[in-house]
N, C-alpha and C. Protein backbone atom coordinates (compact mmCIF):
# COMPACT_ATOMS: atom_id res chain seq x y z
N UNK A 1 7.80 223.84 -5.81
CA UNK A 1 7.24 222.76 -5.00
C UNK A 1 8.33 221.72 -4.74
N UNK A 2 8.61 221.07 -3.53
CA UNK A 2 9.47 220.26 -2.99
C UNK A 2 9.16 218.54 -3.53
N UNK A 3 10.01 217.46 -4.32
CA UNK A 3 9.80 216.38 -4.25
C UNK A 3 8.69 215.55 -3.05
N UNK A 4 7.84 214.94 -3.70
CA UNK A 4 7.30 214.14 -2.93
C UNK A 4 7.93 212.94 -2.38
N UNK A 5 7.84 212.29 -1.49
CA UNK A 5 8.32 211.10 -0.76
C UNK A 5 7.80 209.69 -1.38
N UNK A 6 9.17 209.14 -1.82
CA UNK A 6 8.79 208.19 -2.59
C UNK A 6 8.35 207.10 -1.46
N UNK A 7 7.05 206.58 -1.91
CA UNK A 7 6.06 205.78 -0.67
C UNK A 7 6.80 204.19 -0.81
N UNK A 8 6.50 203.88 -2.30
CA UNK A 8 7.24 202.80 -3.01
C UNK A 8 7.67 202.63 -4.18
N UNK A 9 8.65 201.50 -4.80
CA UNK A 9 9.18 201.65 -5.95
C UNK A 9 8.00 200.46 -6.39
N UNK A 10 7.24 200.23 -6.06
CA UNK A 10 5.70 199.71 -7.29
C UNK A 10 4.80 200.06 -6.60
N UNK A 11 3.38 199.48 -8.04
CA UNK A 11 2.07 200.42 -7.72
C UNK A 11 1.68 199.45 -6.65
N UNK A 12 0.10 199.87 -5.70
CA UNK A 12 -0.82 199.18 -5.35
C UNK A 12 -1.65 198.82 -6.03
N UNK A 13 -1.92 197.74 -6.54
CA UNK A 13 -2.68 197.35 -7.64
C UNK A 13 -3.73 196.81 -6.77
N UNK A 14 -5.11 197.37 -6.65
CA UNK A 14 -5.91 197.50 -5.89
C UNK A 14 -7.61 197.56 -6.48
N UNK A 15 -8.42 197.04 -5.86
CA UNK A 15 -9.65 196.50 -5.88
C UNK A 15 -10.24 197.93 -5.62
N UNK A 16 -10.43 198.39 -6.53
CA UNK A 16 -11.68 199.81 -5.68
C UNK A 16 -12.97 200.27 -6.33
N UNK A 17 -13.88 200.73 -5.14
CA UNK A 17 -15.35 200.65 -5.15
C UNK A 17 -15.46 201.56 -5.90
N UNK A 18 -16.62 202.51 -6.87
CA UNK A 18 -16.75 202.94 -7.38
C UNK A 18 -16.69 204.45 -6.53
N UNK A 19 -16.48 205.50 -6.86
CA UNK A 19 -16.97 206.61 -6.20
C UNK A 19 -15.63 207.34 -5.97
N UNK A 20 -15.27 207.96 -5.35
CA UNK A 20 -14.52 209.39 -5.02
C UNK A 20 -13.23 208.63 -3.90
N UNK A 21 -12.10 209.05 -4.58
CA UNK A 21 -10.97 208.52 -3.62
C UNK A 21 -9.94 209.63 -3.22
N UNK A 22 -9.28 209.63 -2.19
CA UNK A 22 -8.25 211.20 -1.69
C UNK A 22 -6.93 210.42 -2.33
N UNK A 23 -6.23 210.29 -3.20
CA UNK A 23 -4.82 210.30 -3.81
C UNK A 23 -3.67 210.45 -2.88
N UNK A 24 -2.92 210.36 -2.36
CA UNK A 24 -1.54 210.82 -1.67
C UNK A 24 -0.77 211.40 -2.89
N UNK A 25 -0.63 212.61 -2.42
CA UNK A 25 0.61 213.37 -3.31
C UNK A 25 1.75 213.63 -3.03
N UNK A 26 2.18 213.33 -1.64
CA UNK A 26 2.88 213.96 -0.94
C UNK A 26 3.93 212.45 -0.57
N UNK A 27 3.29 211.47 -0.40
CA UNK A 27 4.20 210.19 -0.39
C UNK A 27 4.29 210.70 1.63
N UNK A 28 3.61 210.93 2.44
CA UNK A 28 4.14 211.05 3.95
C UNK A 28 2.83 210.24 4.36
N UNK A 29 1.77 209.73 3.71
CA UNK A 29 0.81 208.95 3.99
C UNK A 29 0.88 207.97 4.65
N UNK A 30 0.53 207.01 6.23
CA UNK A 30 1.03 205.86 6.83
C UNK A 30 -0.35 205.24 5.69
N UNK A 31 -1.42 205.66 5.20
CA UNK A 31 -2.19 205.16 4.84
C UNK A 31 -2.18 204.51 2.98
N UNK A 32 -1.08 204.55 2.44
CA UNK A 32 -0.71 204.80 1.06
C UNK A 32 -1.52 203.73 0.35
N UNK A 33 -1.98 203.77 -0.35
CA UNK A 33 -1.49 205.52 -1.54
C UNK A 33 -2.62 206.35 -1.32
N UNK A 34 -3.80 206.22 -0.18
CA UNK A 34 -4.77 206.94 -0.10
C UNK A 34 -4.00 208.03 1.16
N UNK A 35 -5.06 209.39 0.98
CA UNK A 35 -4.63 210.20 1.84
C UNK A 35 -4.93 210.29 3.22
N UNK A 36 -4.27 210.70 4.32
CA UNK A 36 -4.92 210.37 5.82
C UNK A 36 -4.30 211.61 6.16
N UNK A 37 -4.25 212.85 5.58
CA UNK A 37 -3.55 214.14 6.19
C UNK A 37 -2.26 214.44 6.79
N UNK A 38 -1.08 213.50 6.17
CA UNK A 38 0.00 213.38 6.23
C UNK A 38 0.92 214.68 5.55
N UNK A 39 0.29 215.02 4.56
CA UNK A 39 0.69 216.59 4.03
C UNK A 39 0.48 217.38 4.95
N UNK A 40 -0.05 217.68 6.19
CA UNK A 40 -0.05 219.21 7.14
C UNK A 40 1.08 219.56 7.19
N UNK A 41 1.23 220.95 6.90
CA UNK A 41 2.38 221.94 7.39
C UNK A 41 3.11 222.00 5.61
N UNK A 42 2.59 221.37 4.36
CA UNK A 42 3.32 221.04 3.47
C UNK A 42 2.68 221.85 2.09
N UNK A 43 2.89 222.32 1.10
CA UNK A 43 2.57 222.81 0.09
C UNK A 43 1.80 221.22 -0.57
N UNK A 44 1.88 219.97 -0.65
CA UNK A 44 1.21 219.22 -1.17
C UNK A 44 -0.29 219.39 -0.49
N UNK A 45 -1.30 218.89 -1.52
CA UNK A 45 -3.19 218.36 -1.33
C UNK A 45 -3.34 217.15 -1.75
N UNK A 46 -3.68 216.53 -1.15
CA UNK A 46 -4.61 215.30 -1.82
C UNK A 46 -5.17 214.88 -3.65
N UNK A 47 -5.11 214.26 -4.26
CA UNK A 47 -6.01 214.62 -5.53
C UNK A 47 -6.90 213.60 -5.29
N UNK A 48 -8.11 214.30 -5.81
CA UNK A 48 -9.00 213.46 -5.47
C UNK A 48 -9.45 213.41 -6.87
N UNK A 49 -9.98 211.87 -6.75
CA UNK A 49 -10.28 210.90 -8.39
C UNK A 49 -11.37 210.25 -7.69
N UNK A 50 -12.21 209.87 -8.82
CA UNK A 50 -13.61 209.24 -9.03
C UNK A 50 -13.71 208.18 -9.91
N UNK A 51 -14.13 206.82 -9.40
CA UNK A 51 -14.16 205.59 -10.14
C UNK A 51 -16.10 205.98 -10.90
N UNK A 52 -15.88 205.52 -12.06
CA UNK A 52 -17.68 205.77 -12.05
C UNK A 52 -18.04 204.18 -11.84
N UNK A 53 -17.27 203.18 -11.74
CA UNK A 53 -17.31 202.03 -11.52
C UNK A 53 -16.33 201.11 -10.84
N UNK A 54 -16.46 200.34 -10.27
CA UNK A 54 -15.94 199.67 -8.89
C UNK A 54 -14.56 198.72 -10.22
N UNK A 55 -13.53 198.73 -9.74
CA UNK A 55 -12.39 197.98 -10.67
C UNK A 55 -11.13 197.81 -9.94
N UNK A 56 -10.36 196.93 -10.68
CA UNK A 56 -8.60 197.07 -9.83
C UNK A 56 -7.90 197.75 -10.86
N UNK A 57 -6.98 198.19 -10.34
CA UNK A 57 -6.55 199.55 -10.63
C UNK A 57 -5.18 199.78 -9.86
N UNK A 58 -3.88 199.48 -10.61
CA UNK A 58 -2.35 200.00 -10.10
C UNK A 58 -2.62 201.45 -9.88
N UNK A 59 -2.25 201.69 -8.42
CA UNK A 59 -2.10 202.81 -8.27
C UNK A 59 -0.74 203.40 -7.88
N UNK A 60 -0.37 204.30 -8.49
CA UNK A 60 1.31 205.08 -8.05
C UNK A 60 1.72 205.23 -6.56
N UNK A 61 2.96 204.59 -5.91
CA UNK A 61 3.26 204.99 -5.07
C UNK A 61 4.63 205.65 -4.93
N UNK A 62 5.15 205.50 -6.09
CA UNK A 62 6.82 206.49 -6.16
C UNK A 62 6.06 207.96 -6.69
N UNK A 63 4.98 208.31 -6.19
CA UNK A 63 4.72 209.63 -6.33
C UNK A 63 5.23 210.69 -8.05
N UNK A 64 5.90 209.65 -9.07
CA UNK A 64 6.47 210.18 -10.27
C UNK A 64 5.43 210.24 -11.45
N UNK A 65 4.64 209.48 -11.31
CA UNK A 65 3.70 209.05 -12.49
C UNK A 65 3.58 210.51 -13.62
N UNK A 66 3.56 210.06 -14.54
CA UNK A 66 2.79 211.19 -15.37
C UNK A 66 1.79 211.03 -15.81
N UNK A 67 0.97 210.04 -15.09
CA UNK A 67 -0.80 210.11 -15.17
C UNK A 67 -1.34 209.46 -13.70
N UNK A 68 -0.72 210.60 -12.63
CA UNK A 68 -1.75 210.47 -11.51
C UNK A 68 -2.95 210.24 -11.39
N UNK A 69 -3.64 209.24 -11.04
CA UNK A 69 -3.31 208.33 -9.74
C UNK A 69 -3.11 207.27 -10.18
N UNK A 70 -2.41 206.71 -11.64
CA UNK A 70 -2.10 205.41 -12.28
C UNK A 70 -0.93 205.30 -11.99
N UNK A 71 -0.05 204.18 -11.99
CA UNK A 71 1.06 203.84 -12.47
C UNK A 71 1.24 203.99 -13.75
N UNK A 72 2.65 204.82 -13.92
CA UNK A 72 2.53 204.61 -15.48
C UNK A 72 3.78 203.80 -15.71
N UNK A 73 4.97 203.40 -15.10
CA UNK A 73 6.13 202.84 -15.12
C UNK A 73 7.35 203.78 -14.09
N UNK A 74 6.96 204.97 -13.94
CA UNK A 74 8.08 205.94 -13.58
C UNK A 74 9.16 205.16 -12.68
N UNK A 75 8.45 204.45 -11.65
CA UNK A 75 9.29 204.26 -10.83
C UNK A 75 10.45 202.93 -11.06
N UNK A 76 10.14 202.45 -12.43
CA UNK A 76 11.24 202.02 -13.13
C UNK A 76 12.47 202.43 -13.22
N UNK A 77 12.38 204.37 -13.65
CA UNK A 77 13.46 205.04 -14.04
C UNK A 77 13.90 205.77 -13.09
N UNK A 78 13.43 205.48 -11.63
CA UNK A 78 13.68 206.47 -10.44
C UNK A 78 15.48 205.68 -10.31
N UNK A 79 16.49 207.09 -9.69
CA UNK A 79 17.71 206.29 -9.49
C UNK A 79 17.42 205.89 -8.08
């Protein structure tokens, strides 16, 4: 699988409603960090995550995280 496109070097730390969200995996999203079908033609999908309750929430946009769809720091250590 090919690197994803780093969207940004910090999260969106973001207000979201409870329920089912499309992830960007692919970092080609104009819509980031949610998905708008910017992956066509690409081995990346969407991940899709579920709030069971409405919260803010850093979400990853250097596409590195090792707990998608959080920030976990990665893009600290990106060169």
């Amino acid at each position: 699988m090919s690197d994803p496109k780093i969207a940004a070097r910090r999260p969106a730390v973001l207000e979201l409603a409870a329920g089912k969200h499309a992830y960007c995996t692919c970092g080609l999203s104009a819509k980031q960090p949610f998905c708008d079908g910017g992956h066509a033609g690409t081995e990346f999908r969407p991940m899709i995550f579920e709030m069971a309750e409405a919260g803010t929430k850093a979400i990853c946009q250097c596409k590195h995280t090792g707990n998608a769809p959080y920030c976990d720091g990665a893009h600290a250590k990106l060169a």
